[in-house]
N, C-alpha and C. Protein backbone atom coordinates (compact mmCIF):
# COMPACT_ATOMS: atom_id res chain seq x y z
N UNK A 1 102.93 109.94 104.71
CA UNK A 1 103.15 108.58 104.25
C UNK A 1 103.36 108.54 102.75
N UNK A 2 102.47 108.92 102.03
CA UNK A 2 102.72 109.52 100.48
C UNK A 2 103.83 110.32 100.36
N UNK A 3 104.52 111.06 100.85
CA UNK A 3 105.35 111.78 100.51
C UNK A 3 106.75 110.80 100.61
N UNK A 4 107.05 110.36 101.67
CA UNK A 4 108.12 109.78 102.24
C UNK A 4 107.84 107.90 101.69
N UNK A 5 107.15 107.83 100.88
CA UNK A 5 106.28 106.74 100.64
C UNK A 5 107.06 105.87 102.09
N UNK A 6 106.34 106.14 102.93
CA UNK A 6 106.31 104.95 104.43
C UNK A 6 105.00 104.18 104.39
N UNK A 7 104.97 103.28 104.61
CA UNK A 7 103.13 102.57 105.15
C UNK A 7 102.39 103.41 106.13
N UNK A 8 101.33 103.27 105.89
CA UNK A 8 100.15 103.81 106.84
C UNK A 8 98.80 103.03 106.96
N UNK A 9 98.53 102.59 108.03
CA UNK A 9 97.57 101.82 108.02
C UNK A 9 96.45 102.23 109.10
N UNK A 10 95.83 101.52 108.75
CA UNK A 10 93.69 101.80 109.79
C UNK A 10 93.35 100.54 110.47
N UNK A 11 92.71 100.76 111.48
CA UNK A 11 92.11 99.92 112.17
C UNK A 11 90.65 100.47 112.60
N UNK A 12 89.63 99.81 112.00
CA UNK A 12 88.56 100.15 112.87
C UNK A 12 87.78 99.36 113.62
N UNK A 13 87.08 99.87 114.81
CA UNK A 13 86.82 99.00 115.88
C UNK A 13 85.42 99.29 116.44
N UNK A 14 84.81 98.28 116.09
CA UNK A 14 83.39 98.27 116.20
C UNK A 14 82.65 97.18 117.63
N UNK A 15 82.05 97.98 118.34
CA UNK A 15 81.48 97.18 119.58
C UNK A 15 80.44 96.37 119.21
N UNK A 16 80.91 95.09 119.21
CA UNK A 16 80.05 93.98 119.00
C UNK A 16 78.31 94.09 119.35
N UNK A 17 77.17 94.02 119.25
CA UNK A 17 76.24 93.94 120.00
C UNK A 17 75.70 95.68 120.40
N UNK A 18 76.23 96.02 119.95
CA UNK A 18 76.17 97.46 120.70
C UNK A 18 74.73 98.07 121.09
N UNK A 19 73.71 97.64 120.25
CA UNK A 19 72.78 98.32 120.39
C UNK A 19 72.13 96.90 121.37
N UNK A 20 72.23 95.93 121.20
CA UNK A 20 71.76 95.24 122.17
C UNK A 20 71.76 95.34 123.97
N UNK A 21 73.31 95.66 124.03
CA UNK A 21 73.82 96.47 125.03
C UNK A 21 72.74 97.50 125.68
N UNK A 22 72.62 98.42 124.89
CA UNK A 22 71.66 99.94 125.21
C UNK A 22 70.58 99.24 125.21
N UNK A 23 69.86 98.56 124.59
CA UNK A 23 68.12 98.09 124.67
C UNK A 23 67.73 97.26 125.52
N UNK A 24 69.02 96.30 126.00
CA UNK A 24 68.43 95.21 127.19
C UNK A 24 69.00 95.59 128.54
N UNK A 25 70.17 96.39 128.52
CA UNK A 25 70.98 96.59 129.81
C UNK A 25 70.64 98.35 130.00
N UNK A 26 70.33 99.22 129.02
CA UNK A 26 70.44 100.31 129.38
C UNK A 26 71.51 101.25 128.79
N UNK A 27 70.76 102.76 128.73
CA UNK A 27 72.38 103.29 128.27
C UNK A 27 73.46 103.47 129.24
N UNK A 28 73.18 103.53 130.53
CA UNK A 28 74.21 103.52 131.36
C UNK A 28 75.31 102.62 131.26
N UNK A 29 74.81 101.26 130.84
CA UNK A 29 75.68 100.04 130.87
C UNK A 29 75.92 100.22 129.45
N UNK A 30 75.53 100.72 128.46
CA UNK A 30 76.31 101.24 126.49
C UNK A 30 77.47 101.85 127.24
N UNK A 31 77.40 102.87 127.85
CA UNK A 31 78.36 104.23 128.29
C UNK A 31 79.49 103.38 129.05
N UNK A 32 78.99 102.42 129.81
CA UNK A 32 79.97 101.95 130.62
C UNK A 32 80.74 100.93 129.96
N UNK A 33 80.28 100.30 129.25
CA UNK A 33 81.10 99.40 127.79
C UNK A 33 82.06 100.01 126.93
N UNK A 34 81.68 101.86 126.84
CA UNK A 34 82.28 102.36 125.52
C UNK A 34 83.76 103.23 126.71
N UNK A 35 83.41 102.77 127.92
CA UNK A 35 84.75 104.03 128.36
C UNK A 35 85.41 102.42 128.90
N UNK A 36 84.98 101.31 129.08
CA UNK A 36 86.08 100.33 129.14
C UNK A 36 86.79 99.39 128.14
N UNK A 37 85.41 100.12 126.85
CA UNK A 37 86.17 99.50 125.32
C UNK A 37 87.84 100.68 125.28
N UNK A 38 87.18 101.67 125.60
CA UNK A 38 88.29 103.18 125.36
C UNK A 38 90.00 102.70 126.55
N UNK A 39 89.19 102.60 127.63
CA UNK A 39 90.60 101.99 128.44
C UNK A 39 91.69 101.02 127.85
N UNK A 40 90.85 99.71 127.45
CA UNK A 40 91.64 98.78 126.56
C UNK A 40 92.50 99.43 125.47
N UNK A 41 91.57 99.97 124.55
CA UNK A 41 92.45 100.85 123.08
C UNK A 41 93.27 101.18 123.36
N UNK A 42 93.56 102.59 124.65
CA UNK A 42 94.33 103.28 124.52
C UNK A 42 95.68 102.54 125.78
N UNK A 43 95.34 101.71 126.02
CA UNK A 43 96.65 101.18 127.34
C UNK A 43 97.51 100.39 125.86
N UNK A 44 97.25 100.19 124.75
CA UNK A 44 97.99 99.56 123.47
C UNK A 44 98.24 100.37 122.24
N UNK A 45 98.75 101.33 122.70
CA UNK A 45 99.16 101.97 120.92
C UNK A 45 100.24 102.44 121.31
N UNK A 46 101.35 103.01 120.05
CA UNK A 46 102.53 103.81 120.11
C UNK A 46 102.03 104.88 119.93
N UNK A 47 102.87 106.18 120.74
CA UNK A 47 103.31 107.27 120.73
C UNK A 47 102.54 108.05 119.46
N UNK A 48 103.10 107.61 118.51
CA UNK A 48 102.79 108.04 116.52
C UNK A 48 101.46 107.57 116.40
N UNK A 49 100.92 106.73 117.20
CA UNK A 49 99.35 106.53 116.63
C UNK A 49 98.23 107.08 116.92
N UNK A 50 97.74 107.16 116.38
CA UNK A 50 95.79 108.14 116.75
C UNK A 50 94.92 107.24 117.04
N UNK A 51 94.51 107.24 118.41
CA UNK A 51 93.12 106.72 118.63
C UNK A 51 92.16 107.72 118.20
N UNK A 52 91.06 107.34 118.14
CA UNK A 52 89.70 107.82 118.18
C UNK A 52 88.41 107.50 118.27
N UNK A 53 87.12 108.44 118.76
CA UNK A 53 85.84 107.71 119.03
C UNK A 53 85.87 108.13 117.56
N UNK A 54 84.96 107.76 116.62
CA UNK A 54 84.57 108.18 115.24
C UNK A 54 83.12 108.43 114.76
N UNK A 55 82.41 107.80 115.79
CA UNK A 55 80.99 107.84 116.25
C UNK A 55 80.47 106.79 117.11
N UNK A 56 79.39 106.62 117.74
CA UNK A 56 78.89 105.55 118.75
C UNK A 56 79.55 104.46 119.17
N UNK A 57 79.13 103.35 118.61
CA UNK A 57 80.47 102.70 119.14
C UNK A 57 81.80 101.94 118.45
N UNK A 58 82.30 102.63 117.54
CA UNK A 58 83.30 102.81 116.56
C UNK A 58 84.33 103.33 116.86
N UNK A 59 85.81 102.94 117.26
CA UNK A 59 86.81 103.54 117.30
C UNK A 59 87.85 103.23 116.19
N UNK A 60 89.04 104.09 115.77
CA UNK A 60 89.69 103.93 114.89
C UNK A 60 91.07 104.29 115.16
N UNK A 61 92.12 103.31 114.64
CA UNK A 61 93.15 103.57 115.25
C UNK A 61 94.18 104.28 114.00
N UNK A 62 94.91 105.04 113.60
CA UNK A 62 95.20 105.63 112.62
C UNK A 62 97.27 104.39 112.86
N UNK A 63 98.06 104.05 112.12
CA UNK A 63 99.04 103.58 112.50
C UNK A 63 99.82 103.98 111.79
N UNK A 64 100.90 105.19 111.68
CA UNK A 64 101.52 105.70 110.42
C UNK A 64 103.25 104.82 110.46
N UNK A 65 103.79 104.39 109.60
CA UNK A 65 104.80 103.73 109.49
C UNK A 65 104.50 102.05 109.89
N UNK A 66 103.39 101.53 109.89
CA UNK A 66 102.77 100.47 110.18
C UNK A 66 102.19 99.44 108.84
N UNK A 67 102.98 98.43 108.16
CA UNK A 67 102.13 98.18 107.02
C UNK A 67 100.85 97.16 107.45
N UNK A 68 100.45 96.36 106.96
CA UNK A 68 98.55 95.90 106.82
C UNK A 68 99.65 94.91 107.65
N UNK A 69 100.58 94.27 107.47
CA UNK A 69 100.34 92.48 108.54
C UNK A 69 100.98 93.16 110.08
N UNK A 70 101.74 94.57 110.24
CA UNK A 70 101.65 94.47 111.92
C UNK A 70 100.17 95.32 112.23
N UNK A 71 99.30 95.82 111.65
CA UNK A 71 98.48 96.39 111.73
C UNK A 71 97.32 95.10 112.34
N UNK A 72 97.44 94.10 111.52
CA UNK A 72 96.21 92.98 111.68
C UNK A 72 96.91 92.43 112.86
N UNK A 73 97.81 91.94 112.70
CA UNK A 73 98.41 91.54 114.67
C UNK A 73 98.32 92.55 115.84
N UNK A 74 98.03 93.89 115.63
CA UNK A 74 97.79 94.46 116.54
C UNK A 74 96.32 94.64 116.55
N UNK A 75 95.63 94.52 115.66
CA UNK A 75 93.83 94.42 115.50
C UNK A 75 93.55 93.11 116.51
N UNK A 76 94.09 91.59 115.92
CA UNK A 76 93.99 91.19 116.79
C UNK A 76 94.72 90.73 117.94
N UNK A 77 95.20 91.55 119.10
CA UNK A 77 95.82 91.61 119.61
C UNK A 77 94.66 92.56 120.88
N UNK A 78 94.44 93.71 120.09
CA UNK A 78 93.47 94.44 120.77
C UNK A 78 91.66 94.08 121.08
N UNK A 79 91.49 92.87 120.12
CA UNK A 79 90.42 91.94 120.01
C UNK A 79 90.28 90.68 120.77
N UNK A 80 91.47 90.24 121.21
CA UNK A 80 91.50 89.25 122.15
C UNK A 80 91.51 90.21 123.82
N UNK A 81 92.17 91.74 123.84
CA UNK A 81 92.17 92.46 124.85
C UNK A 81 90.89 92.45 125.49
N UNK A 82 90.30 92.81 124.23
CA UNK A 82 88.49 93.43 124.91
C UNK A 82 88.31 92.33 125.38
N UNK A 83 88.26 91.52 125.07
CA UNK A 83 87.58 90.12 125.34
C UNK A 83 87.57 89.32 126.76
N UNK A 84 88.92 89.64 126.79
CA UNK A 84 89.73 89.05 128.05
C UNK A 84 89.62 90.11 129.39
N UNK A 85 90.19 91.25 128.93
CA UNK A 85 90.25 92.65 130.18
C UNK A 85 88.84 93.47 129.63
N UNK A 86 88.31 93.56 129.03
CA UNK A 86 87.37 94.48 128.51
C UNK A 86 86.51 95.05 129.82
N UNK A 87 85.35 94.04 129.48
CA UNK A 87 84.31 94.31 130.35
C UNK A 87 83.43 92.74 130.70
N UNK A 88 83.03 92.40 131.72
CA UNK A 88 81.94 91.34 131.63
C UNK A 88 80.29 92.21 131.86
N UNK A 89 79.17 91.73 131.23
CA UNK A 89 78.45 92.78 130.90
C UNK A 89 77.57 91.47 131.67
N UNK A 90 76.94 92.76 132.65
CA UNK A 90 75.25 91.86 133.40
C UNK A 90 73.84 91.49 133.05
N UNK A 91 74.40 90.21 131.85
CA UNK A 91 73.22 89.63 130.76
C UNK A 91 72.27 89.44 131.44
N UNK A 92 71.33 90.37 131.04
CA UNK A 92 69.74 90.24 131.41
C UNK A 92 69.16 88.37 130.97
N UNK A 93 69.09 88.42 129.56
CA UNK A 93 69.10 87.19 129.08
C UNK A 93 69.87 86.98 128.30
N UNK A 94 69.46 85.80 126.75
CA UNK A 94 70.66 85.46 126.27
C UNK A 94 70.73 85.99 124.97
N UNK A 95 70.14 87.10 124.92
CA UNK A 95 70.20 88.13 123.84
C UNK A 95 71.38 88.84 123.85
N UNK A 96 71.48 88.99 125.15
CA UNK A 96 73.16 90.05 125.48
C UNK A 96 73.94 88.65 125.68
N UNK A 97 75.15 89.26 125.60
CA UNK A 97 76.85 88.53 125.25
C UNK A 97 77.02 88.91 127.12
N UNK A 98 77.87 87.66 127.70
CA UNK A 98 78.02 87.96 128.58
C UNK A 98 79.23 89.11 129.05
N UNK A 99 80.10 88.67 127.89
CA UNK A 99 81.78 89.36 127.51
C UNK A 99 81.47 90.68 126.41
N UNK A 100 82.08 92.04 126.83
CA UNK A 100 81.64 92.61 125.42
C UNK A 100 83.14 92.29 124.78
N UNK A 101 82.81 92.12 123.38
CA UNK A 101 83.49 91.85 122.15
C UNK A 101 83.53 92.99 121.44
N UNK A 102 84.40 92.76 120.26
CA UNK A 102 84.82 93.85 119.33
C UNK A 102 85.31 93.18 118.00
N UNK A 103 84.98 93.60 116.75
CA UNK A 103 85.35 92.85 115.86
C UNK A 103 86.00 94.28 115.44
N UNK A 104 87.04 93.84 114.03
CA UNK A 104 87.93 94.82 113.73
C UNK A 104 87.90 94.81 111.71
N UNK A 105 88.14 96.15 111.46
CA UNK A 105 88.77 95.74 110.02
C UNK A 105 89.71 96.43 109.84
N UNK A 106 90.61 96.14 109.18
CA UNK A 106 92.23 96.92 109.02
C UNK A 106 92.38 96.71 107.33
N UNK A 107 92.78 98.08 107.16
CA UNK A 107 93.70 98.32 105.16
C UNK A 107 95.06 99.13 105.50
N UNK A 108 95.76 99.14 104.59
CA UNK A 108 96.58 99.98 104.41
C UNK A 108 96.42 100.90 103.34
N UNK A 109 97.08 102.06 103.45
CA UNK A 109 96.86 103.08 102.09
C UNK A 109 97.87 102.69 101.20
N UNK A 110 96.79 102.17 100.28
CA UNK A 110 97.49 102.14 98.58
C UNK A 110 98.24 103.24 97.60
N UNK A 111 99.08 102.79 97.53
CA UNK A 111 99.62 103.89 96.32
C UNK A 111 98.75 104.37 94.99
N UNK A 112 97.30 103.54 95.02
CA UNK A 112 96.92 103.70 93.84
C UNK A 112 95.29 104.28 94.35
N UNK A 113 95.47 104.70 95.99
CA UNK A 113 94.09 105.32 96.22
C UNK A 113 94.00 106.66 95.71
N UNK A 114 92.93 107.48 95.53
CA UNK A 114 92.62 108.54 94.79
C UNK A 114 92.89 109.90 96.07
N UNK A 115 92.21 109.08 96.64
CA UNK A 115 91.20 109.94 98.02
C UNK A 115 91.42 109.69 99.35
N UNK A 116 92.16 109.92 100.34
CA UNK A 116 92.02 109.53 101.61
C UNK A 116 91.18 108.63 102.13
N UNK A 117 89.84 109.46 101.91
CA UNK A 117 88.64 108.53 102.32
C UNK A 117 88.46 106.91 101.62
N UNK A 118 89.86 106.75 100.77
CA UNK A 118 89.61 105.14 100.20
C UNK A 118 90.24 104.45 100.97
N UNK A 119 91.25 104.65 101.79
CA UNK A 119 91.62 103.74 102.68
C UNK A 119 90.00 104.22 104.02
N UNK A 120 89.45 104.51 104.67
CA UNK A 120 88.73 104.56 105.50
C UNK A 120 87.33 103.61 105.08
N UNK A 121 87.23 103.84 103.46
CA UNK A 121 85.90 102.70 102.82
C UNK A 121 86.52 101.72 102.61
N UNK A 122 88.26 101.06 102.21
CA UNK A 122 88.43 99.57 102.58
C UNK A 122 88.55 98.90 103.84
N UNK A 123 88.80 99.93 104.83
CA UNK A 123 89.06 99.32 106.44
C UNK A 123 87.72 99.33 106.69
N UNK A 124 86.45 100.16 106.09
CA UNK A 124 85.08 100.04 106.32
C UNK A 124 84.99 98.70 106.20
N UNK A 125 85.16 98.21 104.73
CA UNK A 125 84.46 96.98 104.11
C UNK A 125 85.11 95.71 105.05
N UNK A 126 86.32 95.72 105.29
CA UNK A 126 86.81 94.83 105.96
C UNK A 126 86.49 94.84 107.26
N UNK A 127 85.94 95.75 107.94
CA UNK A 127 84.94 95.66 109.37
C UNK A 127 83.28 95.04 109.18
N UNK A 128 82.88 95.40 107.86
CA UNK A 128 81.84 95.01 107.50
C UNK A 128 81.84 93.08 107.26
N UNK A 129 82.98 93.11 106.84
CA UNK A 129 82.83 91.50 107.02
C UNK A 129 83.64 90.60 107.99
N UNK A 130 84.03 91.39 109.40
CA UNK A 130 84.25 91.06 110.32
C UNK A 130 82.99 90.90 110.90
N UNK A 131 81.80 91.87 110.93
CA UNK A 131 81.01 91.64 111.48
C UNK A 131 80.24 90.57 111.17
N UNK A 132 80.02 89.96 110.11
CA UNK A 132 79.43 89.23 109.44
C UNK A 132 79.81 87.65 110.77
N UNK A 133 80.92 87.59 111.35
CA UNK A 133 81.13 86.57 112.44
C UNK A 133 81.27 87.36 113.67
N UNK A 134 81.29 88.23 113.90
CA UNK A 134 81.58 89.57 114.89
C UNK A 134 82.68 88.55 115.85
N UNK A 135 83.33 89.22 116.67
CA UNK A 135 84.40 89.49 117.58
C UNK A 135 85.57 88.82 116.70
N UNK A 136 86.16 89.03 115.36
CA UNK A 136 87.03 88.77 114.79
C UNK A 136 87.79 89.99 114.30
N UNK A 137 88.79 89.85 113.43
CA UNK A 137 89.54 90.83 112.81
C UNK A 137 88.55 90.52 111.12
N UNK A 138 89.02 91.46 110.22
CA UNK A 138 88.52 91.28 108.56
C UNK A 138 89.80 91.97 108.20
């Protein structure tokens, strides 16, 4: 992307509730959230893009030739997915979400980042204040 200066952009994707999930429903029903969060992701990307788990329940979508506004229409795009096709989850009470959700944050790599890892800490920060309303894009 730097070389050819093309856009490259991030999406990361964080399971709403997640640990609520595992503590009131069980890890069976975490596990069973994170392979029908995984179904959704991957039935929506191009060819050129990288899914990935990145840890627990965090996935990240890598989008090379993609700048930040088709990146955020496909964030939410894949945020209304979960929502709708995801999963419906068997709320013990009303601590658990009946729908699992997913909130998102998306950057693009700047020409003026240092480090790789600076586009991964602005798509951080912008998941960080997705969560702040969770099942949104940031």
């Amino acid at each position: 992307s730097r070389r050819y200066q093309l856009p490259l952009s991030l999406i990361v994707i964080d399971a709403d509730h997640f640990k609520r999930i595992n503590d009131e429903l069980g890890h069976a029903a975490g596990d069973a959230a994170l392979v029908a969060l995984a179904r959704v992701l991957s039935e929506r990307h191009r060819k050129t893009d990288v899914l990935a788990r990145i840890g627990g329940e965090e996935f990240a979508v890598l989008l090379p030739n993609l700048g930040v506004a088709g990146a955020r229409t496909l964030a939410e795009e894949l945020r209304r997915r979960v929502e709708n096709e995801g999963m419906v989850l068997p709320a013990a009470n009303a601590r658990v979400p009946r729908r699992l959700t997913v909130s998102c944050g998306v950057a693009e790599l700047s020409t003026g980042d240092e480090l790789d890892f600076d586009l991964l800490r602005r798509t951080d920060e912008m998941l960080y204040e997705a969560k702040k309303t969770r099942n949104c894009v940031g």
